[in-house]
C-alpha atoms as a PDB file:
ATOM      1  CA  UNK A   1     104.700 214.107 189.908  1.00  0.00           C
ATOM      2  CA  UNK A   2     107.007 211.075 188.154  1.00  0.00           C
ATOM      3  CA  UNK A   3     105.616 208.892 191.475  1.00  0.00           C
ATOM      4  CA  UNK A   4     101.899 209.955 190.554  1.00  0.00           C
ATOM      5  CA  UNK A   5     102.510 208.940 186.755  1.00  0.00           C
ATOM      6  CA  UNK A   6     104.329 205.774 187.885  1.00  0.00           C
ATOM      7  CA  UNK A   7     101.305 204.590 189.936  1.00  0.00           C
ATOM      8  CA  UNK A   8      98.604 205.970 187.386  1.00  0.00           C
ATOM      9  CA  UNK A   9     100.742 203.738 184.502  1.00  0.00           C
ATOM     10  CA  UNK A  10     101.062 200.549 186.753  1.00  0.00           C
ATOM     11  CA  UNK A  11      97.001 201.267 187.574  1.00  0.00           C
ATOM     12  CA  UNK A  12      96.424 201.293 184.000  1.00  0.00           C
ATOM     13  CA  UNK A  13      98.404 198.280 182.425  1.00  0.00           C
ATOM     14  CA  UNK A  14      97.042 196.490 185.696  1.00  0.00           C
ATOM     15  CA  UNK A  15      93.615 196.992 184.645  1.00  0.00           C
ATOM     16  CA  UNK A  16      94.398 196.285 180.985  1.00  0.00           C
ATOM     17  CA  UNK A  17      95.813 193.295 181.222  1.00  0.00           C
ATOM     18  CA  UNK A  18      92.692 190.844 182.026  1.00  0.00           C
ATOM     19  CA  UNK A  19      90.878 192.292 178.916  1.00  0.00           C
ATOM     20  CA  UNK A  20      94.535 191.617 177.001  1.00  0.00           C
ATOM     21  CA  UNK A  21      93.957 188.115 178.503  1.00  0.00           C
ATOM     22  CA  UNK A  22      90.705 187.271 177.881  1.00  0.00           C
ATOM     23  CA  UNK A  23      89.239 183.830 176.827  1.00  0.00           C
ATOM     24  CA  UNK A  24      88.117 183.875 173.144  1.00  0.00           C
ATOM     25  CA  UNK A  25      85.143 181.225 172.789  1.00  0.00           C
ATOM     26  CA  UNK A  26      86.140 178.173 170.724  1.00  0.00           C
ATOM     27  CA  UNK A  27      83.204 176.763 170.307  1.00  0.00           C
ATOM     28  CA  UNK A  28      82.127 176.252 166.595  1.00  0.00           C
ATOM     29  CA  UNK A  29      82.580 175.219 163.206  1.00  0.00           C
ATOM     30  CA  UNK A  30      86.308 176.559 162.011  1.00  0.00           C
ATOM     31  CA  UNK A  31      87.457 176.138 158.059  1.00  0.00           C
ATOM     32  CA  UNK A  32      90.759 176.614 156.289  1.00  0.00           C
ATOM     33  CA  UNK A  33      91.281 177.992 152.903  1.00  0.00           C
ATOM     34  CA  UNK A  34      90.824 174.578 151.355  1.00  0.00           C
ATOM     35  CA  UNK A  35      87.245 173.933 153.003  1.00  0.00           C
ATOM     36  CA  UNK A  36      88.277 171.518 155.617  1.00  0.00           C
ATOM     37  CA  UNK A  37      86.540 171.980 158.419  1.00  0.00           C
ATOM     38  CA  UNK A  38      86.228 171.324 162.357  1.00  0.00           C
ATOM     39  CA  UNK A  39      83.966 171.674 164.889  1.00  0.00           C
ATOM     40  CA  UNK A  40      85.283 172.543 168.217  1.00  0.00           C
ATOM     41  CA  UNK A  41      84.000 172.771 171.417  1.00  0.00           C
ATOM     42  CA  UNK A  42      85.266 172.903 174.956  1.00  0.00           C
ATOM     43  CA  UNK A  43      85.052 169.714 176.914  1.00  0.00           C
ATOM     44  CA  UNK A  44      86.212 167.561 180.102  1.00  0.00           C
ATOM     45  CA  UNK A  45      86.777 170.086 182.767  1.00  0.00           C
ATOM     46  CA  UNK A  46      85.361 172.556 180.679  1.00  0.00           C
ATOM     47  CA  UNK A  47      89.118 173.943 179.823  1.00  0.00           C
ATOM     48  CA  UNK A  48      89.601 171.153 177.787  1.00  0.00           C
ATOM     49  CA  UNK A  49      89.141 171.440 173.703  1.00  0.00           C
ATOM     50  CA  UNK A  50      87.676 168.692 171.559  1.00  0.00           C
ATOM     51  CA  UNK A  51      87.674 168.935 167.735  1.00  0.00           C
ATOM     52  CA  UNK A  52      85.772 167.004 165.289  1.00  0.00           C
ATOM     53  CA  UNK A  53      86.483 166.645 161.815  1.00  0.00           C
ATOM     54  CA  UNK A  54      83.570 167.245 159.554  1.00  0.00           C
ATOM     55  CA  UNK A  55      85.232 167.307 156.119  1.00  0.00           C
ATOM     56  CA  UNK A  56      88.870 167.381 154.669  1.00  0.00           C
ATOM     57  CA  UNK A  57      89.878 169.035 151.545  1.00  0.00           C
ATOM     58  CA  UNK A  58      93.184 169.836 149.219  1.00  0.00           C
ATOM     59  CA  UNK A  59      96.214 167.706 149.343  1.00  0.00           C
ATOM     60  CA  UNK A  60      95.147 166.298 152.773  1.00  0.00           C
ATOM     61  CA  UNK A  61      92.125 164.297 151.482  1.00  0.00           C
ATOM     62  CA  UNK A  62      93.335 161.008 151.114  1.00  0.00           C
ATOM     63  CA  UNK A  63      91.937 157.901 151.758  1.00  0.00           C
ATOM     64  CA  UNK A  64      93.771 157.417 154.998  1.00  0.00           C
ATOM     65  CA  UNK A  65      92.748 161.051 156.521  1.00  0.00           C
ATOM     66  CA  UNK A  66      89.185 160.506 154.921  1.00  0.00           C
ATOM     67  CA  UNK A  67      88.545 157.573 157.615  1.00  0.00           C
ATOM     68  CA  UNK A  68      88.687 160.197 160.233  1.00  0.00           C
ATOM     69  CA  UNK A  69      86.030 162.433 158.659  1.00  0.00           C
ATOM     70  CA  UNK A  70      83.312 162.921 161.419  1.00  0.00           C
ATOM     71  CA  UNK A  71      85.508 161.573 164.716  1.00  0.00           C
ATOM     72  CA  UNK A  72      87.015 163.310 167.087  1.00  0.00           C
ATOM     73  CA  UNK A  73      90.749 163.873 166.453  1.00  0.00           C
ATOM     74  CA  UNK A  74      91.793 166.907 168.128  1.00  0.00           C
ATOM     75  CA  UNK A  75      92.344 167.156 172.265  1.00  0.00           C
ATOM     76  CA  UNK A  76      94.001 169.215 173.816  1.00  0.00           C
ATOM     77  CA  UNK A  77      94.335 170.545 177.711  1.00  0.00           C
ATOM     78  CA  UNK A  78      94.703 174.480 178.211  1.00  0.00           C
ATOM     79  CA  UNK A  79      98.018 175.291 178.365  1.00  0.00           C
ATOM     80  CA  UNK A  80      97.457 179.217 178.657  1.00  0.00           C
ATOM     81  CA  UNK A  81      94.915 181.719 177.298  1.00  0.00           C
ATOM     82  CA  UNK A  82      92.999 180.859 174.343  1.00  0.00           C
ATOM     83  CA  UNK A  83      96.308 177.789 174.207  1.00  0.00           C
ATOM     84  CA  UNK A  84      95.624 173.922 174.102  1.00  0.00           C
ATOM     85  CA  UNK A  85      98.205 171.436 173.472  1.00  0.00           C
ATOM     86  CA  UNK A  86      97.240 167.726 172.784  1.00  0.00           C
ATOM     87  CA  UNK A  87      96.877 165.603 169.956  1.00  0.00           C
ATOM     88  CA  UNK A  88      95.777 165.469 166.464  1.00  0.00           C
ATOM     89  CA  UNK A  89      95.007 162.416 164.521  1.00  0.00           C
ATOM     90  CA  UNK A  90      97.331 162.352 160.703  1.00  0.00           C
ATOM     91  CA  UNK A  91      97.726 160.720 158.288  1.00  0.00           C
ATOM     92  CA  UNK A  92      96.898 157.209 159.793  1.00  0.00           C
ATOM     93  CA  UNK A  93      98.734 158.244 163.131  1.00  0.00           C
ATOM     94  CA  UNK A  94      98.923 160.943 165.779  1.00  0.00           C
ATOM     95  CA  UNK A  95     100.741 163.738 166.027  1.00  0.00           C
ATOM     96  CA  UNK A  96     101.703 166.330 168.600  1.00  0.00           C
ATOM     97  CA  UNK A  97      99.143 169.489 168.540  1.00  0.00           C
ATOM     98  CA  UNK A  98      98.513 173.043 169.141  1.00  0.00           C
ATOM     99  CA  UNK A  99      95.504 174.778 168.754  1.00  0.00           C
ATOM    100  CA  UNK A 100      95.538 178.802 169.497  1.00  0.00           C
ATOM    101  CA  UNK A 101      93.228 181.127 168.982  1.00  0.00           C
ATOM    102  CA  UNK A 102      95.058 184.297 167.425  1.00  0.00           C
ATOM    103  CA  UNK A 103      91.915 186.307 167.259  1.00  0.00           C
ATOM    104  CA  UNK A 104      88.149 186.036 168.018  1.00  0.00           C
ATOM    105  CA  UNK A 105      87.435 184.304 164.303  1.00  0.00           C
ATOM    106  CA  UNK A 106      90.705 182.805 164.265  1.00  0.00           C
ATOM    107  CA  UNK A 107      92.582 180.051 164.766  1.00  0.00           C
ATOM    108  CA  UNK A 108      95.739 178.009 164.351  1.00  0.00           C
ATOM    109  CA  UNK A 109      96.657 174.646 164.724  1.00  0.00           C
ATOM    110  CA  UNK A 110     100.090 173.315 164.402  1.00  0.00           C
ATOM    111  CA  UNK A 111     100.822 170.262 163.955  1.00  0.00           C
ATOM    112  CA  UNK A 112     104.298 168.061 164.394  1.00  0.00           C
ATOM    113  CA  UNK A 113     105.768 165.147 164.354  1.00  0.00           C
ATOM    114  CA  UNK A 114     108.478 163.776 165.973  1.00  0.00           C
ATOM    115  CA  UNK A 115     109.218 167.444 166.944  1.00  0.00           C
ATOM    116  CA  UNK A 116     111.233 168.280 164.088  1.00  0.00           C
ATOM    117  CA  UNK A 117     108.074 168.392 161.154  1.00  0.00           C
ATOM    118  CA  UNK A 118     105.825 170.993 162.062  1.00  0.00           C
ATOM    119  CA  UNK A 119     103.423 172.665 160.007  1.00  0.00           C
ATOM    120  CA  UNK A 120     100.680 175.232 160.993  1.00  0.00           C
ATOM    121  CA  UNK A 121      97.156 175.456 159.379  1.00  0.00           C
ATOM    122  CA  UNK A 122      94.796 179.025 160.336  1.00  0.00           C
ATOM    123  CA  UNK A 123      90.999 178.629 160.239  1.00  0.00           C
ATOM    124  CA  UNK A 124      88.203 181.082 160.239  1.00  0.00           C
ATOM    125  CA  UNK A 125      84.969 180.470 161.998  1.00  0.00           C
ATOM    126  CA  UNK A 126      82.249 179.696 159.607  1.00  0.00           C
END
């Protein structure tokens, strides 16, 4: 009986975990609480994700970030499901990235430089 459980458990949790891991869709526009927005899509390979700024808003609209305003200057390779680590431009400069989706509508991208300033940003698909 505890052998026929065993296997029915293991069947299970096998079964589950490709839905568990399942690729969320990236493509689209994406906006944080202060309106700045980005539109990503999946490029290269095709596992690869490229993000365009289309507007920045809040504290981070300065004249230096503003020159980036409809580039690209997110890309990242696929590290893992729904996981892309690359780089972002910042401030006049590049910084390390890492853009994850956390849910279908949802996403987060931290950013850091020099490894030790990190700072993480969630978006919701417009």
């Amino acid at each position: 009986m505890i052998r026929t459980i065993a296997a029915a458990a293991a069947l299970l949790a096998a079964l589950a975990a490709p839905a568990l891991a399942q690729d969320m869709d990236p493509n689209g526009t994406w906006v944080d609480r202060w309106g700045t927005s980005f539109t990503f899509e999946l490029c290269g390979d095709g596992t690869q994700l490229c993000g365009v700024l289309n507007d920045i808003q809040g504290d981070s609209r300065t004249e230096e970030n503003l020159q980036f305003v409809n580039q690209q200057v997110v890309q990242g390779d696929m590290v893992g499901p729904n996981k892309w680590q690359g780089a972002i431009a910042l401030n006049g400069g590049n910084a390390n990235a890492t853009v994850e989706m956390t849910a279908p509508d949802t996403l987060k991208i931290t950013g850091c430089q020099a490894a030790i300033f990190c700072s993480s940003i969630d978006y919701h698909r417009q």
